[in-house]
PDB file of N, CA and C in Angstrom:
ATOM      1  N   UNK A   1     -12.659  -9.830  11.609  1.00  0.00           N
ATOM      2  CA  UNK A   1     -11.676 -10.122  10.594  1.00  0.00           C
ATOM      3  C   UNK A   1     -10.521 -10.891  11.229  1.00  0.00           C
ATOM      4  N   UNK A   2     -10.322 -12.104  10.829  1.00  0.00           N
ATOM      5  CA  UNK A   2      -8.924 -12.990  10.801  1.00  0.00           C
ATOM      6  C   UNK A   2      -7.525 -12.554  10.417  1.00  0.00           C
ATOM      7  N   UNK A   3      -6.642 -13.095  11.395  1.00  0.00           N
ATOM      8  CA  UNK A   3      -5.088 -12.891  10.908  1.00  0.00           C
ATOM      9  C   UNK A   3      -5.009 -12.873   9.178  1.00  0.00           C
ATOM     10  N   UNK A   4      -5.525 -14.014   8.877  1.00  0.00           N
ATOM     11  CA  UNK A   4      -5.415 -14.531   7.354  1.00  0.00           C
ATOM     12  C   UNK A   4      -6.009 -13.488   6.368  1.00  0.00           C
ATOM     13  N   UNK A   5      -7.033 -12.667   6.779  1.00  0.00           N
ATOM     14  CA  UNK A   5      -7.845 -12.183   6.273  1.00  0.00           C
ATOM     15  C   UNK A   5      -6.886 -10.722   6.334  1.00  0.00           C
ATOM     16  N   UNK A   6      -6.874 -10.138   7.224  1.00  0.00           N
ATOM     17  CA  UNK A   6      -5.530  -9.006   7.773  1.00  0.00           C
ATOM     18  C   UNK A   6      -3.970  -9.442   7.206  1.00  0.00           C
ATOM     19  N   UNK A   7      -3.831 -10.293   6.772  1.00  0.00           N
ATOM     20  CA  UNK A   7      -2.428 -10.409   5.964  1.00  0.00           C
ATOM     21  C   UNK A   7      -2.858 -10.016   4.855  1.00  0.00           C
ATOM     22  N   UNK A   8      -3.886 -10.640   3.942  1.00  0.00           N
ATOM     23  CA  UNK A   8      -4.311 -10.706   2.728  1.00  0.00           C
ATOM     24  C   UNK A   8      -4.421  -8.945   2.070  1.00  0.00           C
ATOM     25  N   UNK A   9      -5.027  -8.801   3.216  1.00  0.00           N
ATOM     26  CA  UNK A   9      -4.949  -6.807   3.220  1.00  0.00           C
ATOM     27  C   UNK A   9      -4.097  -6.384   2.732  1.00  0.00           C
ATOM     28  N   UNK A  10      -3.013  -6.409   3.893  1.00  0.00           N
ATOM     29  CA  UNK A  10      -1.504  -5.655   3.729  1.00  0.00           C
ATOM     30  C   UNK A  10      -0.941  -5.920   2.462  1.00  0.00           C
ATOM     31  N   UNK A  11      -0.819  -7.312   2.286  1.00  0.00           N
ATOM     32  CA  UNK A  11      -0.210  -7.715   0.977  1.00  0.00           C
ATOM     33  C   UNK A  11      -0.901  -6.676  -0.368  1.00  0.00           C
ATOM     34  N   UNK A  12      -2.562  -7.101  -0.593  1.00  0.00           N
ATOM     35  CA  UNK A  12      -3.412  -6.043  -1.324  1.00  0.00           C
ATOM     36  C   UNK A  12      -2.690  -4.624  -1.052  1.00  0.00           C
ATOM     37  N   UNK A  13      -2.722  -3.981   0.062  1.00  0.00           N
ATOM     38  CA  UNK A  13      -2.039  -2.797  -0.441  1.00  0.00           C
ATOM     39  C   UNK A  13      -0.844  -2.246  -0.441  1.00  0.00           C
ATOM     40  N   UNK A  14      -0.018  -3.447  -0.120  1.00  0.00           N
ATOM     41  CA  UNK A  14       1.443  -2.918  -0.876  1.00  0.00           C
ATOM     42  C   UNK A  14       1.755  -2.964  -1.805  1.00  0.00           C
ATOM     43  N   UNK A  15       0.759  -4.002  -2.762  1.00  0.00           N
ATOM     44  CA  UNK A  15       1.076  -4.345  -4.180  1.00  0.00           C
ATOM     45  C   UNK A  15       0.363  -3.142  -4.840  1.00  0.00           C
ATOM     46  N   UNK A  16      -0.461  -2.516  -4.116  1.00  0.00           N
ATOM     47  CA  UNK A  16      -1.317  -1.694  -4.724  1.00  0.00           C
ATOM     48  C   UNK A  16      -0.145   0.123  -4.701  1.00  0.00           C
ATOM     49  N   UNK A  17       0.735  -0.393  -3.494  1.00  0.00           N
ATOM     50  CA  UNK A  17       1.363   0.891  -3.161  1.00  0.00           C
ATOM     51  C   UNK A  17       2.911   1.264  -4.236  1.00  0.00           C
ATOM     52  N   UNK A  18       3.254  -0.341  -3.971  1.00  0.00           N
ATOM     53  CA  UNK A  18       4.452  -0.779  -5.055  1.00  0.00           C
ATOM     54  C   UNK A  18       4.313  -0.095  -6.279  1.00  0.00           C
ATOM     55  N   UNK A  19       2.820  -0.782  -7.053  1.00  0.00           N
ATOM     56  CA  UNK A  19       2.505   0.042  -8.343  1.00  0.00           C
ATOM     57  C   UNK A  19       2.737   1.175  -8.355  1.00  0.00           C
ATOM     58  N   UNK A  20       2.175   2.075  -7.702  1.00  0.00           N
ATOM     59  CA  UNK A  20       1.583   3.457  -7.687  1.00  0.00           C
ATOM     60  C   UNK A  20       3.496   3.929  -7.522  1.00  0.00           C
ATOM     61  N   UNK A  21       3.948   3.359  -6.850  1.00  0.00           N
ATOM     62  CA  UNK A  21       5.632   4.522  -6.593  1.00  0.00           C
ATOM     63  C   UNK A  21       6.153   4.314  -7.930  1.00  0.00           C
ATOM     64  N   UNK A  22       6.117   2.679  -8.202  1.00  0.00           N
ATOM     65  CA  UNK A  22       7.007   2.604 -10.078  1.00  0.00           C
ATOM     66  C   UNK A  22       6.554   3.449 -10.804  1.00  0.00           C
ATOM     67  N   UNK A  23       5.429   3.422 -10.858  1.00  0.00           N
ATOM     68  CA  UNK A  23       4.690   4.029 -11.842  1.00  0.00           C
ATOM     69  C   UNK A  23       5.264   5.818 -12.358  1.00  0.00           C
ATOM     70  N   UNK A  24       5.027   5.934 -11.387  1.00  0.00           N
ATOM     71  CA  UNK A  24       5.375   7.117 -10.906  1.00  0.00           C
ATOM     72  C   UNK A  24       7.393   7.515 -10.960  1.00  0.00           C
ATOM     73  N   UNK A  25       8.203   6.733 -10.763  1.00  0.00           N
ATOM     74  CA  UNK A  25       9.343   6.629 -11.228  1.00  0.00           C
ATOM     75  C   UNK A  25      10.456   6.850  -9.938  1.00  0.00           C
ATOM     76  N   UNK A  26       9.337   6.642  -8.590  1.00  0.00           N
ATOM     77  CA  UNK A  26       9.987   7.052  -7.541  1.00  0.00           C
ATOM     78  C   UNK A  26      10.506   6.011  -6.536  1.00  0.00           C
ATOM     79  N   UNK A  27      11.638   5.798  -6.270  1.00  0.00           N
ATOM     80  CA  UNK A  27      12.165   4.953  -5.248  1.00  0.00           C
ATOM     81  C   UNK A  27      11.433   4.666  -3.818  1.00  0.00           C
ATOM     82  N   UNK A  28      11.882   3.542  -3.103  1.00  0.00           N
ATOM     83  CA  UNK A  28      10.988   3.902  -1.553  1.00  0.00           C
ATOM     84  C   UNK A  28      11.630   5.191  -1.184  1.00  0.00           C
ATOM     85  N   UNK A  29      13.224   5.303  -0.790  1.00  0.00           N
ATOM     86  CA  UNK A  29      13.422   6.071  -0.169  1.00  0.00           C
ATOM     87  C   UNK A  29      12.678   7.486  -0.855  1.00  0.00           C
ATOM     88  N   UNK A  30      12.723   7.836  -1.724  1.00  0.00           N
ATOM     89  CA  UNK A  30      11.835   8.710  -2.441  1.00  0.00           C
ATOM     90  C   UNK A  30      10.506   9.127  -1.754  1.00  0.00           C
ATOM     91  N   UNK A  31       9.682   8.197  -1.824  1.00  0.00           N
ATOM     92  CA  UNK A  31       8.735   8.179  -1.093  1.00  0.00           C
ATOM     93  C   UNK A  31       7.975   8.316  -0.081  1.00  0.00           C
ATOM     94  N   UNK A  32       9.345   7.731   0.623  1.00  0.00           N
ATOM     95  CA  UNK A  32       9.374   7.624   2.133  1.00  0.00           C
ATOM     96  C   UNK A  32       9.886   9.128   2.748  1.00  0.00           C
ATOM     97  N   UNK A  33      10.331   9.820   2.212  1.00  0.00           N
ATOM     98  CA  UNK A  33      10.735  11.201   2.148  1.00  0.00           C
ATOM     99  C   UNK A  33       9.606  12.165   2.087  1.00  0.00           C
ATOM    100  N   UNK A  34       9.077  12.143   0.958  1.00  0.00           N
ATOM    101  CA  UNK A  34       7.823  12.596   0.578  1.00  0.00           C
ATOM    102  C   UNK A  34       6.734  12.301   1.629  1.00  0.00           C
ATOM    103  N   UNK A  35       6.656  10.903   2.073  1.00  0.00           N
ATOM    104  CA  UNK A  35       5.356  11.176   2.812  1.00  0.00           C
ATOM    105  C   UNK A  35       5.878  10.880   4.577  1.00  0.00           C
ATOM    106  N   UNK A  36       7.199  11.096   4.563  1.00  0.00           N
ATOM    107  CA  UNK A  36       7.663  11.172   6.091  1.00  0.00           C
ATOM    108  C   UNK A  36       7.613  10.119   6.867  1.00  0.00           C
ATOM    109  N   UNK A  37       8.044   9.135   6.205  1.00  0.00           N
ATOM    110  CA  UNK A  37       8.062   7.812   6.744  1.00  0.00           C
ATOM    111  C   UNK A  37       9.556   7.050   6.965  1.00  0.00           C
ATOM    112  N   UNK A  38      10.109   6.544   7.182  1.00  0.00           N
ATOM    113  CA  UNK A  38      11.650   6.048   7.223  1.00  0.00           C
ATOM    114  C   UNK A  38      11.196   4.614   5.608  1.00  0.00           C
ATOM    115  N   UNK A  39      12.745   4.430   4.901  1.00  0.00           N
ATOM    116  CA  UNK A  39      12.506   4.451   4.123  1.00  0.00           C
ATOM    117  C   UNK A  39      12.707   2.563   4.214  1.00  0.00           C
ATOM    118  N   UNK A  40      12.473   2.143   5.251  1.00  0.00           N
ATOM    119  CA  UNK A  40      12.547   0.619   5.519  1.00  0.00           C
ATOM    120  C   UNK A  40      11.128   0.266   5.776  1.00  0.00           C
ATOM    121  N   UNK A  41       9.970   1.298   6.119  1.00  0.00           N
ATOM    122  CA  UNK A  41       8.301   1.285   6.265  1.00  0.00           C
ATOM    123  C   UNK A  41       7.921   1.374   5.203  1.00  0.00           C
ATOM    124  N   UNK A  42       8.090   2.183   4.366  1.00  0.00           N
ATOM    125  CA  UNK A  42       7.964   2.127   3.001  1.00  0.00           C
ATOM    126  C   UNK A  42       8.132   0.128   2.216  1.00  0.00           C
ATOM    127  N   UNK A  43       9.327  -0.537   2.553  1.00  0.00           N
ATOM    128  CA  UNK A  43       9.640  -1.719   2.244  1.00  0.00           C
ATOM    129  C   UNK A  43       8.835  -2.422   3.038  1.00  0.00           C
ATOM    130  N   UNK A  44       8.628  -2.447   4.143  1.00  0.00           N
ATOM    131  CA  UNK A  44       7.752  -2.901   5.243  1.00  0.00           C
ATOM    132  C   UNK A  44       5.823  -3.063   4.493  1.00  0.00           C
ATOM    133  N   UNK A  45       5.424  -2.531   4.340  1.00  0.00           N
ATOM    134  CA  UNK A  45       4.244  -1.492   3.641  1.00  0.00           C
ATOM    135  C   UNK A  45       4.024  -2.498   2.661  1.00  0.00           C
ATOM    136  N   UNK A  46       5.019  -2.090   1.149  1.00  0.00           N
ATOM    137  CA  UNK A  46       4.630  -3.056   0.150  1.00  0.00           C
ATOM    138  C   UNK A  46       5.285  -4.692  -0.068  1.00  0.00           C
ATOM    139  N   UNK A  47       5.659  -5.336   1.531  1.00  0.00           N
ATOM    140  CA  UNK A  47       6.073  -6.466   1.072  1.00  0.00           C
ATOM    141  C   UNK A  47       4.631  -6.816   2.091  1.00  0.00           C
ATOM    142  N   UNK A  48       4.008  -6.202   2.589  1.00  0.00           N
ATOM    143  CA  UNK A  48       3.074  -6.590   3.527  1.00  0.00           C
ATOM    144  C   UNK A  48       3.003  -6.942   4.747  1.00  0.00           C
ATOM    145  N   UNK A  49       4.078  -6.625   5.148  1.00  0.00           N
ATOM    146  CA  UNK A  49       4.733  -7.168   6.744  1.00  0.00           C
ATOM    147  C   UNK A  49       3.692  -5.919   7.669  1.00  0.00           C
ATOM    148  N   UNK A  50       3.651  -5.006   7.315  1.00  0.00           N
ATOM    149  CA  UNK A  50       3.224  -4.280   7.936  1.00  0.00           C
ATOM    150  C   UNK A  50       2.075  -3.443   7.718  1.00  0.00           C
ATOM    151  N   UNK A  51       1.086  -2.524   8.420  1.00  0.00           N
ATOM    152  CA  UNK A  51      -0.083  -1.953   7.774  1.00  0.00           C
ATOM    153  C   UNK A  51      -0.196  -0.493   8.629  1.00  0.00           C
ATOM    154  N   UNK A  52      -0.358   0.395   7.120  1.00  0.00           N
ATOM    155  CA  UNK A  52      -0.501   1.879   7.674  1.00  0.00           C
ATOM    156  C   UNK A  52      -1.641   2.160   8.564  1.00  0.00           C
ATOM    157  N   UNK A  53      -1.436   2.935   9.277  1.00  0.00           N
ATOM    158  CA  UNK A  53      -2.227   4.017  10.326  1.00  0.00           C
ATOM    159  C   UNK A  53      -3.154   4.993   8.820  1.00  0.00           C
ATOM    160  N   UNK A  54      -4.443   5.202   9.566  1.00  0.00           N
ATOM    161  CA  UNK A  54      -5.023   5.893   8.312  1.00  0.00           C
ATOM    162  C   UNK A  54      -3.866   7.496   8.166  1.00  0.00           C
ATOM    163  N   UNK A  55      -3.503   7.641   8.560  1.00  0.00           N
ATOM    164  CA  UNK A  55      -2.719   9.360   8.904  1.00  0.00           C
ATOM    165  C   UNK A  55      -1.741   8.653   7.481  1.00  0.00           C
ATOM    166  N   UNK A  56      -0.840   7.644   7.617  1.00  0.00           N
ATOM    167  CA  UNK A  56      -0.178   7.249   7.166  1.00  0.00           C
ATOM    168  C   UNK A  56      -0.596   7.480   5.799  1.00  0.00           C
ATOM    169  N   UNK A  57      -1.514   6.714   5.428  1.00  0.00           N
ATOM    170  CA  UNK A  57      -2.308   6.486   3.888  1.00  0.00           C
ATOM    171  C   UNK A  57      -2.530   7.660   3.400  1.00  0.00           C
ATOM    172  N   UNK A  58      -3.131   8.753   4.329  1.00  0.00           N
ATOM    173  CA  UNK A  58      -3.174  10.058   3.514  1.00  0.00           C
ATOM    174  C   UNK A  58      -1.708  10.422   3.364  1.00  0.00           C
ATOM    175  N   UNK A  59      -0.806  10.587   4.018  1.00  0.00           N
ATOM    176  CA  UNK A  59       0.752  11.105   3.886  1.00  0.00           C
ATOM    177  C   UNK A  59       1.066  10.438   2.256  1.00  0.00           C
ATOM    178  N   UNK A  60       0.922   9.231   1.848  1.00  0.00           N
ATOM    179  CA  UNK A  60       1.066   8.388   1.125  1.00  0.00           C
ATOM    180  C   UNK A  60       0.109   8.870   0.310  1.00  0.00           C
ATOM    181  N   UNK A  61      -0.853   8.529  -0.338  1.00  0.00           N
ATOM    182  CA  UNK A  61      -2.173   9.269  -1.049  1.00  0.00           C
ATOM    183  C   UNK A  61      -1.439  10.641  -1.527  1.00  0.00           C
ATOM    184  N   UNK A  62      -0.552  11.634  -0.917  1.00  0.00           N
ATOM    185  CA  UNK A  62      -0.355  12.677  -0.985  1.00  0.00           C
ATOM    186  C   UNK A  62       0.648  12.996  -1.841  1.00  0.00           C
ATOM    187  N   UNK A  63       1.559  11.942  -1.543  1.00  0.00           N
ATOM    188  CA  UNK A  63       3.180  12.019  -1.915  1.00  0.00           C
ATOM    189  C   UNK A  63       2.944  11.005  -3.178  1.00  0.00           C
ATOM    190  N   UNK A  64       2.007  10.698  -3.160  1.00  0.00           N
ATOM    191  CA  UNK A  64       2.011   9.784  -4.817  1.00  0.00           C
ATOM    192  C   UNK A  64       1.258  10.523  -5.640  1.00  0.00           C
ATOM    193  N   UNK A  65       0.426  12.090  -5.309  1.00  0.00           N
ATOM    194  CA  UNK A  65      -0.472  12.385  -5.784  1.00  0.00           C
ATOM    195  C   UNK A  65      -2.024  11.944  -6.395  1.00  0.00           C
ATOM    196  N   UNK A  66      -2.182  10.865  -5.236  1.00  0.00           N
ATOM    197  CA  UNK A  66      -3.457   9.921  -6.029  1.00  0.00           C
ATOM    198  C   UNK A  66      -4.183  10.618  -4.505  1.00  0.00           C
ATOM    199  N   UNK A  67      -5.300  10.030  -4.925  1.00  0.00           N
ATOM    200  CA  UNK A  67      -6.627  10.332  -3.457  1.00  0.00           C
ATOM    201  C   UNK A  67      -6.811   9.079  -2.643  1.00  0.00           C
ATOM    202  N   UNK A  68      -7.362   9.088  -1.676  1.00  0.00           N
ATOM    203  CA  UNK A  68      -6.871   8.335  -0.485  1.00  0.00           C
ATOM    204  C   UNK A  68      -8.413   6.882  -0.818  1.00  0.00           C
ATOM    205  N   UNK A  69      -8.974   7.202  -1.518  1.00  0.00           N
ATOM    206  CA  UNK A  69     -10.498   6.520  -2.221  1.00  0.00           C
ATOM    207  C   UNK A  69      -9.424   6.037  -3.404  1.00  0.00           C
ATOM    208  N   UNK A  70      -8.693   6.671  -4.117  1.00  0.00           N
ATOM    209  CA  UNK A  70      -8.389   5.092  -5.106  1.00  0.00           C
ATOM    210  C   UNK A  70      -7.215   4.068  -4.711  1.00  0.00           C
ATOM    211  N   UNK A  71      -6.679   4.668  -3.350  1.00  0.00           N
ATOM    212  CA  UNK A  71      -5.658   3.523  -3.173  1.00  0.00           C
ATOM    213  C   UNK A  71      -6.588   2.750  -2.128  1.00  0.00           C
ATOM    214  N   UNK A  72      -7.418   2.791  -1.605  1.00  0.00           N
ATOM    215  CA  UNK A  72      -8.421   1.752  -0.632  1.00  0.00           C
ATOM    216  C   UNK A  72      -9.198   1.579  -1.885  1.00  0.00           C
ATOM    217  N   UNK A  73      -9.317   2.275  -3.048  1.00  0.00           N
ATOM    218  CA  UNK A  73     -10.321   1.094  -4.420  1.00  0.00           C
ATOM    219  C   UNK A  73      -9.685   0.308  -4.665  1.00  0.00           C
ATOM    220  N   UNK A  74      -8.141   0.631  -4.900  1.00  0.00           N
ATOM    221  CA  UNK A  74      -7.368  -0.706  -5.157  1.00  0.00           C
ATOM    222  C   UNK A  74      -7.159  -1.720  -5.109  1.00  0.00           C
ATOM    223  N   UNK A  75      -7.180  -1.145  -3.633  1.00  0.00           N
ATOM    224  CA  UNK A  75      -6.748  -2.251  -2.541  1.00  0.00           C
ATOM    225  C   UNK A  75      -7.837  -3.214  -2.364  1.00  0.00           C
ATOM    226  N   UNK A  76      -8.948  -2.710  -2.409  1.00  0.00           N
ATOM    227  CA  UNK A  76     -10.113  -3.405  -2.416  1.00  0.00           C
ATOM    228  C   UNK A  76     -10.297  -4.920  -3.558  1.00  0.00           C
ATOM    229  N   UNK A  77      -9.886  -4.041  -4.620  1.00  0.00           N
ATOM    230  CA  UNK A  77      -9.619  -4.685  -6.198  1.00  0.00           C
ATOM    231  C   UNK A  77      -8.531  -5.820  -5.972  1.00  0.00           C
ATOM    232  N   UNK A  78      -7.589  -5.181  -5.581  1.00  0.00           N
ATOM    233  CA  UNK A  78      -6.696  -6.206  -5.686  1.00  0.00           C
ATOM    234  C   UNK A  78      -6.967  -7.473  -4.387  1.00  0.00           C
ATOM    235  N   UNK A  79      -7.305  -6.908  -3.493  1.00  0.00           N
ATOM    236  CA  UNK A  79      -7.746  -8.376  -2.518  1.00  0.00           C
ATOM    237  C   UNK A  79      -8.675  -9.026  -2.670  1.00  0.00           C
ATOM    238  N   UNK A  80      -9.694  -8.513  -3.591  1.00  0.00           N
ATOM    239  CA  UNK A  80     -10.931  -9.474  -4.327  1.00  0.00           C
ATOM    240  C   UNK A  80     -10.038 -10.384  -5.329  1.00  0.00           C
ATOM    241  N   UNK A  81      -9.115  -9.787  -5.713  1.00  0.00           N
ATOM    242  CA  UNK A  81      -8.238 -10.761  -6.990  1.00  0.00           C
ATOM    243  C   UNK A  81      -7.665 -11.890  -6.359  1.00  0.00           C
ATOM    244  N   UNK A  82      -7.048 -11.658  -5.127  1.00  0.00           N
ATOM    245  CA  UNK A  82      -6.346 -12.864  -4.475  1.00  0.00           C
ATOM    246  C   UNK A  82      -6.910 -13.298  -3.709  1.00  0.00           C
ATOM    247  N   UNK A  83      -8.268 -13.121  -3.470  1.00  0.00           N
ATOM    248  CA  UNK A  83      -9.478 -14.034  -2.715  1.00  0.00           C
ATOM    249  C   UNK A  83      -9.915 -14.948  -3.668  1.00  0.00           C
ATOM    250  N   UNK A  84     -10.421 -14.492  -4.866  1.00  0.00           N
ATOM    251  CA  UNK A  84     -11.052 -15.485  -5.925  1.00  0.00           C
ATOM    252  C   UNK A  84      -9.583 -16.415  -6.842  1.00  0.00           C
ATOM    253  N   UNK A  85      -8.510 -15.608  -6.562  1.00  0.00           N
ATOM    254  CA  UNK A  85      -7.806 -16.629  -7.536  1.00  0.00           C
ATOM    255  C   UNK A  85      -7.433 -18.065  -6.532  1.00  0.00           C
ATOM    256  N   UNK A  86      -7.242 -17.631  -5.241  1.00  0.00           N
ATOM    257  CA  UNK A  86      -7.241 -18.954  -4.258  1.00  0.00           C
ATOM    258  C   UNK A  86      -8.262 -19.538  -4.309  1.00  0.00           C
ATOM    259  N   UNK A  87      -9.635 -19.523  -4.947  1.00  0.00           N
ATOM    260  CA  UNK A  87     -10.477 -20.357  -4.784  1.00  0.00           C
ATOM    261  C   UNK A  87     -10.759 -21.173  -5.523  1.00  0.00           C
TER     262      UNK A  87
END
């Protein structure tokens, strides 16, 4: 897997992570509380700059109350979306 290909990721699941906190009605710092993260990784995370440790994703998975299989379905979903819409 490529840099390009590994950005495309991160981006996929911060947008996927972004959703899931609005949704939900919870701030980063919120979040970042909840799943024990500082609340600038959290911002880090869903602008895509950066990419969780699997430990991470479950902490996250946990504190959003979703399972750790639909935010990697997501994520999956959503980077098939911005693979085919660039094409």
């Amino acid at each position: 897997m490529g840099n390009a290909e590994n950005n495309e990721i991160a981006k996929a699941f911060g947008a996927v992570l972004r959703e899931a906190r609005t949704s939900r009605g919870l701030t980063q710092e919120e979040l970042a509380f909840s799943a024990q993260v500082d609340r600038t990784f959290i911002y880090r995370l869903e602008s895509g700059i950066r990419q969780p440790t699997i430990s991470t994703i479950f902490r996250l998975a946990e504190a959003l109350d979703l399972s750790v299989e639909f935010l990697a379905g997501q994520t999956q979903k959503k980077y098939s979306e911005r693979i085919f819409a660039r094409a």
